[in-house]
Protein backbone atom coordinates (compact mmCIF):
# COMPACT_ATOMS: atom_id res chain seq x y z
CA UNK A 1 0.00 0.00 0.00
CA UNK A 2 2.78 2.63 0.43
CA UNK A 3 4.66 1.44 -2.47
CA UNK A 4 1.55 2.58 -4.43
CA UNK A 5 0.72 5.67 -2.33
CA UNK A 6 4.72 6.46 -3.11
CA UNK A 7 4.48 5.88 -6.86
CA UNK A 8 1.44 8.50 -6.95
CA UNK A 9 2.71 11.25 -4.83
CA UNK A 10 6.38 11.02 -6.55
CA UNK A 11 4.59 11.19 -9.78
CA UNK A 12 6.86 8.10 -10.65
CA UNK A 13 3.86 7.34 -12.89
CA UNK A 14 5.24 9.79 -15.45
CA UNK A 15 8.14 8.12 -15.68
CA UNK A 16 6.63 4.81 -17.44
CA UNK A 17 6.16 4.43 -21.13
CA UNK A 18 2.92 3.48 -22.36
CA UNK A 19 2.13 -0.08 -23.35
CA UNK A 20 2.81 -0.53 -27.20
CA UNK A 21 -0.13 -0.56 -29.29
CA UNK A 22 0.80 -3.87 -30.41
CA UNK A 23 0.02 -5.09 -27.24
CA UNK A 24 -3.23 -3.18 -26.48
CA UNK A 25 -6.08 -5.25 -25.64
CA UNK A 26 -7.76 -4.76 -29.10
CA UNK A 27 -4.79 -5.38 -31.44
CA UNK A 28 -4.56 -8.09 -33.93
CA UNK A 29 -1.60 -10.06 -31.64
CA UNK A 30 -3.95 -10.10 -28.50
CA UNK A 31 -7.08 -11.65 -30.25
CA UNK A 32 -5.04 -14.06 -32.00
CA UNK A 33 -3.90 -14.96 -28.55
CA UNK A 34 -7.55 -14.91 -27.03
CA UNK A 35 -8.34 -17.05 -29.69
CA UNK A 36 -5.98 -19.76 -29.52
CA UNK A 37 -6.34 -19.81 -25.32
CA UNK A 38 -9.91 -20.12 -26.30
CA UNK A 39 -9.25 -23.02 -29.11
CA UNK A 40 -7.02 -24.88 -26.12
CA UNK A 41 -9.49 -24.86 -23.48
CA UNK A 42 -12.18 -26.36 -26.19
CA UNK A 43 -9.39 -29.10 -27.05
CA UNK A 44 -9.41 -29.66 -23.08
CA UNK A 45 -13.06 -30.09 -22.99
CA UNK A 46 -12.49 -31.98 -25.69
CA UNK A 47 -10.10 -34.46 -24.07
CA UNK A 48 -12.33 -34.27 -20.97
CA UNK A 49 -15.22 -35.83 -22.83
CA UNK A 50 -13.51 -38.44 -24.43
CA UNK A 51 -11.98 -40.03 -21.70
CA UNK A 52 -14.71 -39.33 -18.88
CA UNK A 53 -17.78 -39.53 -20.71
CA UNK A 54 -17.08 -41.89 -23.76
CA UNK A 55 -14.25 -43.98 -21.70
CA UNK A 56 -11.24 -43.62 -24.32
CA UNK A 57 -8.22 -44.09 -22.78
CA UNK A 58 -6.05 -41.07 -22.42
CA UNK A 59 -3.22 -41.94 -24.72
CA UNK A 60 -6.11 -42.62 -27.14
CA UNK A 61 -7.22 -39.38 -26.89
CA UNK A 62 -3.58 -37.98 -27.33
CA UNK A 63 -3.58 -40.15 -30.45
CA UNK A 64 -6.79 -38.80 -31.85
CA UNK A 65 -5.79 -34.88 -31.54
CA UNK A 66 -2.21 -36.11 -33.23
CA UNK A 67 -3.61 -37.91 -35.75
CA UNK A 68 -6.57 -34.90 -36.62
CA UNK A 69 -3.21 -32.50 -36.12
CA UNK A 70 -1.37 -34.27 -39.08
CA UNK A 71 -5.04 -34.73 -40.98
CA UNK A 72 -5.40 -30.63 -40.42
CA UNK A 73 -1.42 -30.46 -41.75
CA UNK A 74 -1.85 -32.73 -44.76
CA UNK A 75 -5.06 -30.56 -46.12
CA UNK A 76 -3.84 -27.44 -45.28
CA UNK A 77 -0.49 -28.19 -47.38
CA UNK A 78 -2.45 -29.59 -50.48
CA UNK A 79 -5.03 -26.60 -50.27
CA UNK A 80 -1.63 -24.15 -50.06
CA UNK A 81 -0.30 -26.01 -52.95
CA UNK A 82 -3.40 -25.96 -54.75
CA UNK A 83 -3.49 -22.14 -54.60
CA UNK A 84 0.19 -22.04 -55.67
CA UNK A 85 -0.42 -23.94 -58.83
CA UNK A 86 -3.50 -21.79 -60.54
């Protein structure tokens, strides 16, 4: 609590540079990071129903997300190299 009261009274405050716009709460690099926090808790949930509710054993569930991981690589590349190519 003094610390604080200190750092207002000294104006100390004045002293600190603003945060860089790329790291505002609205910028491009912070919802991309919202968004794939958000994408890893649904993979959790994910992983959570599998082996709780359906009874898949957890290194089955590991292999699903790897093998849906190299599915999501595989089409990704041929769709890139589609796009290439015309």
């Amino acid at each position: 609590k003094t610390d604080f009261i200190n750092f207002i009274s000294d104006q100390e405050w004045k002293s600190i540079e603003p945060v860089s716009s790329w790291f505002g709460p609205s910028s491009f690099l912070m919802s991309s990071m919202s968004a794939l926090f958000q994408l890893s808790m649904w993979i959790r949930h994910c992983h959570s129903y599998l082996t709780e509710n359906v009874g898949i054993p957890v290194w089955g569930s590991y292999a699903l997300f790897a093998l849906a991981t190299l599915f999501m690589g595989l089409i990704l590349g041929l769709v890139s190299e589609a796009l290439q190519t015309d």
